[in-house]
N, C-alpha and C. Protein backbone atom coordinates (compact mmCIF):
# COMPACT_ATOMS: atom_id res chain seq x y z
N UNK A 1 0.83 -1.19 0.00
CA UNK A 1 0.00 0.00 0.00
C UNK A 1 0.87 1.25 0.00
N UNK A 2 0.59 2.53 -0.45
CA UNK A 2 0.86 3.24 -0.56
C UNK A 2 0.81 4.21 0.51
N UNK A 3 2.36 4.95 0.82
CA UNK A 3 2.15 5.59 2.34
C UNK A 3 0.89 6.67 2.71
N UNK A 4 0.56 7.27 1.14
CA UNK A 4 -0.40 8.09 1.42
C UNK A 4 -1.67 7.60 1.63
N UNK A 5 -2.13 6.27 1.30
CA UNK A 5 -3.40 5.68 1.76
C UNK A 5 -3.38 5.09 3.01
N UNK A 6 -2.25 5.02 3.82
CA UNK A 6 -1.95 4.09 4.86
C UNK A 6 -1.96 5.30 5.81
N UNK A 7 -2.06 6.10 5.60
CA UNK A 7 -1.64 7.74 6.60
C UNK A 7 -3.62 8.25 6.36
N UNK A 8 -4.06 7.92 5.47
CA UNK A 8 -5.44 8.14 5.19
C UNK A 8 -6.10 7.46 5.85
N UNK A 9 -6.31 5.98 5.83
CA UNK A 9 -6.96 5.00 6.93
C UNK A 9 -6.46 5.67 8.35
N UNK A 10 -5.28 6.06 8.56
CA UNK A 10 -5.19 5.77 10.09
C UNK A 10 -5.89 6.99 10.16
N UNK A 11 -6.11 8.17 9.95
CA UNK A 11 -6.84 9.02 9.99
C UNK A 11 -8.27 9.16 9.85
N UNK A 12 -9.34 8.59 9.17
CA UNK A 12 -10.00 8.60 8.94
C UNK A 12 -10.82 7.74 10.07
N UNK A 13 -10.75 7.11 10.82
CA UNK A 13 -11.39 7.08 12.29
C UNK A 13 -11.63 8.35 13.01
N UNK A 14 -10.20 8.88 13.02
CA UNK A 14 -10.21 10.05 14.04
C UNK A 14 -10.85 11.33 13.35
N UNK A 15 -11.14 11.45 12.48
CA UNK A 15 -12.17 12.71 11.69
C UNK A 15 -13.53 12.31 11.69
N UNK A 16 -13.77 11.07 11.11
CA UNK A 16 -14.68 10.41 11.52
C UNK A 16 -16.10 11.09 13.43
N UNK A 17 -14.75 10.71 14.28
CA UNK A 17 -15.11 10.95 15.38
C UNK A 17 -15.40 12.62 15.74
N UNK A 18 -14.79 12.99 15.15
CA UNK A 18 -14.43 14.83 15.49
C UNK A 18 -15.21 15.44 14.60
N UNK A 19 -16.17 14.79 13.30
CA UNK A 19 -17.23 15.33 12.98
C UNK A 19 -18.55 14.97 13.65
N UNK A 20 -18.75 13.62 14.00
CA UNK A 20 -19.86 13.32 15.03
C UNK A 20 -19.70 14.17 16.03
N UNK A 21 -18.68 14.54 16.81
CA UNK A 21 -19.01 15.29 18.17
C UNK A 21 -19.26 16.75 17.40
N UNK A 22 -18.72 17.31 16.64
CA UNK A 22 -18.84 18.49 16.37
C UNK A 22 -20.57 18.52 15.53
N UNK A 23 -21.09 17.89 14.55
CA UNK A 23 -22.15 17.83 14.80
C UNK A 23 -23.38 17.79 16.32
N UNK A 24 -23.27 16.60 16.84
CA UNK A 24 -23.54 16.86 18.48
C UNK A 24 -23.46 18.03 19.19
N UNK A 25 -22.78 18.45 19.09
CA UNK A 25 -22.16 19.58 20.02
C UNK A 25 -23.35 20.90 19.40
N UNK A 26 -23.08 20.88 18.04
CA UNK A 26 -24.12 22.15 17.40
C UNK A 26 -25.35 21.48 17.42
N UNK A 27 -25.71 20.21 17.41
CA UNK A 27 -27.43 20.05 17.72
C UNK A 27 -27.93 20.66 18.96
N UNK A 28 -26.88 20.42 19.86
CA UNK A 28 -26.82 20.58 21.50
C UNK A 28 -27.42 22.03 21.69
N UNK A 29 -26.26 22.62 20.90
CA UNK A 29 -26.35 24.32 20.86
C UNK A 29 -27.37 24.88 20.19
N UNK A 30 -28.08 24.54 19.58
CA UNK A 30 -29.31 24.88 18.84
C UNK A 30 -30.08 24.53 19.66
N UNK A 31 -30.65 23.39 20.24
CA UNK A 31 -31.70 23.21 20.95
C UNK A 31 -31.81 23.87 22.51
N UNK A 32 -30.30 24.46 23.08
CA UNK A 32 -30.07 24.19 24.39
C UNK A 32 -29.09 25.73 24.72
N UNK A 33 -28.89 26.12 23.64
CA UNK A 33 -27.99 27.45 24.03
C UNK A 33 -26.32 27.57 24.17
N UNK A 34 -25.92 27.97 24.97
CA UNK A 34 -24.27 28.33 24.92
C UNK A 34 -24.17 27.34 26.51
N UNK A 35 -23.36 26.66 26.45
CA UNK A 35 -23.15 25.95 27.66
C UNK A 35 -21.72 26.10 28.34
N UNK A 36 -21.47 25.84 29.54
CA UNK A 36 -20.23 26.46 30.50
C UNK A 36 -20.09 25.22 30.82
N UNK A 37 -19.01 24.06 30.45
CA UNK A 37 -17.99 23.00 31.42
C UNK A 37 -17.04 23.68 32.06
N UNK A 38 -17.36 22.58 33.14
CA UNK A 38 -16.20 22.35 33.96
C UNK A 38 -16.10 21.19 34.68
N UNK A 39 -15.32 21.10 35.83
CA UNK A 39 -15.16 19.66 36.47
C UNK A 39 -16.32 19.82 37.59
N UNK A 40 -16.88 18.60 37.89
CA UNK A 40 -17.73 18.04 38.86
C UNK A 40 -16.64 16.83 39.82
N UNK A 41 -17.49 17.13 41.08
CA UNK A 41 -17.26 16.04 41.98
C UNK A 41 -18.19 15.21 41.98
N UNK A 42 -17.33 13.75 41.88
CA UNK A 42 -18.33 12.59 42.54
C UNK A 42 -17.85 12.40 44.17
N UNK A 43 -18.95 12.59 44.67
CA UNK A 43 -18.53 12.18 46.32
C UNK A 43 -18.44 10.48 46.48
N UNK A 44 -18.95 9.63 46.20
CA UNK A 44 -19.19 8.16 46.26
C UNK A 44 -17.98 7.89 45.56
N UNK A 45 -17.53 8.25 44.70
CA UNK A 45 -15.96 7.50 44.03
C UNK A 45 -14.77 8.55 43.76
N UNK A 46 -14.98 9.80 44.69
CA UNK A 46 -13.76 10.62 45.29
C UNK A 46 -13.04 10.65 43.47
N UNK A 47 -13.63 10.86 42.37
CA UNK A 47 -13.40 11.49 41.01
C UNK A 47 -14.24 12.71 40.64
N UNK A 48 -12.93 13.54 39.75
CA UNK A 48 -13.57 14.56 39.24
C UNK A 48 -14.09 13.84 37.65
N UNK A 49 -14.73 14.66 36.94
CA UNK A 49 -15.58 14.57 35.59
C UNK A 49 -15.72 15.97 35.17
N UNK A 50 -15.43 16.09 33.76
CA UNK A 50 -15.74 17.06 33.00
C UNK A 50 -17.22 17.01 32.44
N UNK A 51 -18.11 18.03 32.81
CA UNK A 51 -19.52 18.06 32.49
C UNK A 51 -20.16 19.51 31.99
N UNK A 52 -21.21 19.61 31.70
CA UNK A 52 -21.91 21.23 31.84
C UNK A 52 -22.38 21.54 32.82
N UNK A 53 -22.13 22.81 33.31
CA UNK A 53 -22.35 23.41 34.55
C UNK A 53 -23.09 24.14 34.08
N UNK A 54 -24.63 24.34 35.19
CA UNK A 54 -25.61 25.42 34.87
C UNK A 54 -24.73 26.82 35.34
N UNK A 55 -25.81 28.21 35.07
CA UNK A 55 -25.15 29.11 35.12
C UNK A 55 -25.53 29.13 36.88
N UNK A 56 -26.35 28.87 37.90
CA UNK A 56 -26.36 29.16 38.84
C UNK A 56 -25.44 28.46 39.92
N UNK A 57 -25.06 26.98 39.35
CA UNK A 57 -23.87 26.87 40.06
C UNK A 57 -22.22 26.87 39.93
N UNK A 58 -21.33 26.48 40.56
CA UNK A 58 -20.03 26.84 40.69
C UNK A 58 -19.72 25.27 40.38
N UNK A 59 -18.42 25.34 39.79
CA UNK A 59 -17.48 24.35 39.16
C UNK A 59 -16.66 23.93 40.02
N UNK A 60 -16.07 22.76 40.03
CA UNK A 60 -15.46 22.27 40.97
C UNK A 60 -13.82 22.75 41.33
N UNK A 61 -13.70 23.27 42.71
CA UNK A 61 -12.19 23.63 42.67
C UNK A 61 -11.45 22.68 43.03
N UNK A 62 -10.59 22.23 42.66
CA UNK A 62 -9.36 21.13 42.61
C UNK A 62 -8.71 21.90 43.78
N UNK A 63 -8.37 23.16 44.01
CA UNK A 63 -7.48 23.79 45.05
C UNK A 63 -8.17 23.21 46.69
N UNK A 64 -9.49 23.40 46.53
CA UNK A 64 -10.01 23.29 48.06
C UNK A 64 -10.37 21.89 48.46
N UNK A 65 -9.60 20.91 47.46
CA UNK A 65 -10.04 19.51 47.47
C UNK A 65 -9.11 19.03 48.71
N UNK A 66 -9.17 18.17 49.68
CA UNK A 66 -8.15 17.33 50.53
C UNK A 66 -8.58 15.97 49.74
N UNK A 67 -7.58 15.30 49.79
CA UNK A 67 -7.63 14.13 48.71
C UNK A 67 -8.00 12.91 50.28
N UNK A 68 -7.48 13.12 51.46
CA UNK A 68 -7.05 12.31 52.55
C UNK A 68 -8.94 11.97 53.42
N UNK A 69 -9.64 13.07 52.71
CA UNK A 69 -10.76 13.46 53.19
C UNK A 69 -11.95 12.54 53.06
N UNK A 70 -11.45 12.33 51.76
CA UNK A 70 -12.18 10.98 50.63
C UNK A 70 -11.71 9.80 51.54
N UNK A 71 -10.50 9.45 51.78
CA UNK A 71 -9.64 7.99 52.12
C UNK A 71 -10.52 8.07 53.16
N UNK A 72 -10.13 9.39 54.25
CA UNK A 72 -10.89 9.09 56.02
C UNK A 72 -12.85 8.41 56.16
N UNK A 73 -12.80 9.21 54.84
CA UNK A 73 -14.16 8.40 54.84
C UNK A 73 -14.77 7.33 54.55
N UNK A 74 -13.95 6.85 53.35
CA UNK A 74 -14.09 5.30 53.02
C UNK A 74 -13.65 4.31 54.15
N UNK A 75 -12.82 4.71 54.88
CA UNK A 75 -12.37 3.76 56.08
C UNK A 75 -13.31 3.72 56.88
N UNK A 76 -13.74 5.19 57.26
CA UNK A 76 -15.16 5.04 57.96
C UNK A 76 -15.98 3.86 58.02
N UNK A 77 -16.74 4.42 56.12
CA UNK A 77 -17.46 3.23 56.07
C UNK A 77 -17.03 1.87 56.12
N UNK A 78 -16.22 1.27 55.49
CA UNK A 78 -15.69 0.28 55.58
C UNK A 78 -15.70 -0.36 57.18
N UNK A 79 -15.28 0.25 58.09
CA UNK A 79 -15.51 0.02 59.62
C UNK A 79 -16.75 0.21 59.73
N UNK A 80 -17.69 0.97 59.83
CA UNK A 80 -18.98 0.74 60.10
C UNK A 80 -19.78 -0.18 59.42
N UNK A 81 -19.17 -0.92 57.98
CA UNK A 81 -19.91 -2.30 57.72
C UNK A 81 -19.64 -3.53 58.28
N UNK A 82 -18.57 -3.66 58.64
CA UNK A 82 -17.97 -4.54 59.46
C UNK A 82 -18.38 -4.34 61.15
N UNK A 83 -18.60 -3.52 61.40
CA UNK A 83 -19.19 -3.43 62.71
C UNK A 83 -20.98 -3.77 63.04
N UNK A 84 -21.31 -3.12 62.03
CA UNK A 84 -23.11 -3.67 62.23
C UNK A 84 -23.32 -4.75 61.41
């Protein structure tokens, strides 16, 4: 095969993909307006996630996070299932 068709396949997944979202993204915006991401907390599995944030609330700060806060609590539970 030829390098320029072999450089074409490997590409053509990844455009593929980056026109579906970019379609998506403008259906989104047409039906739904201008939207604001940022990161969310999951409290149950101590991960952040990139999501849309409404305009009335606040995005997650990584600065005011204690990471040790998450651990102290899973031990918690973990001891309180084992105990009852």
């Amino acid at each position: 095969m030829e390098a320029r068709a072999i450089a074409a396949l490997l590409l053509l997944p990844i455009v593929v993909v980056l026109i579906y979202a970019g379609i998506h993204e403008y259906r989104r915006y047409k039906s739904e307006g201008r939207a604001s991401y940022g990161l969310a907390y999951d409290k149950e599995t101590g991960t952040t996630y990139v999501t849309g944030i409404s305009e009335n609330e606040d995005a997650y700060d990584p600065n005011g996070f204690d990471p040790s806060d998450h651990n102290e609590r899973q031990s918690r539970k973990e001891t309180n299932d084992e105990d009852g």
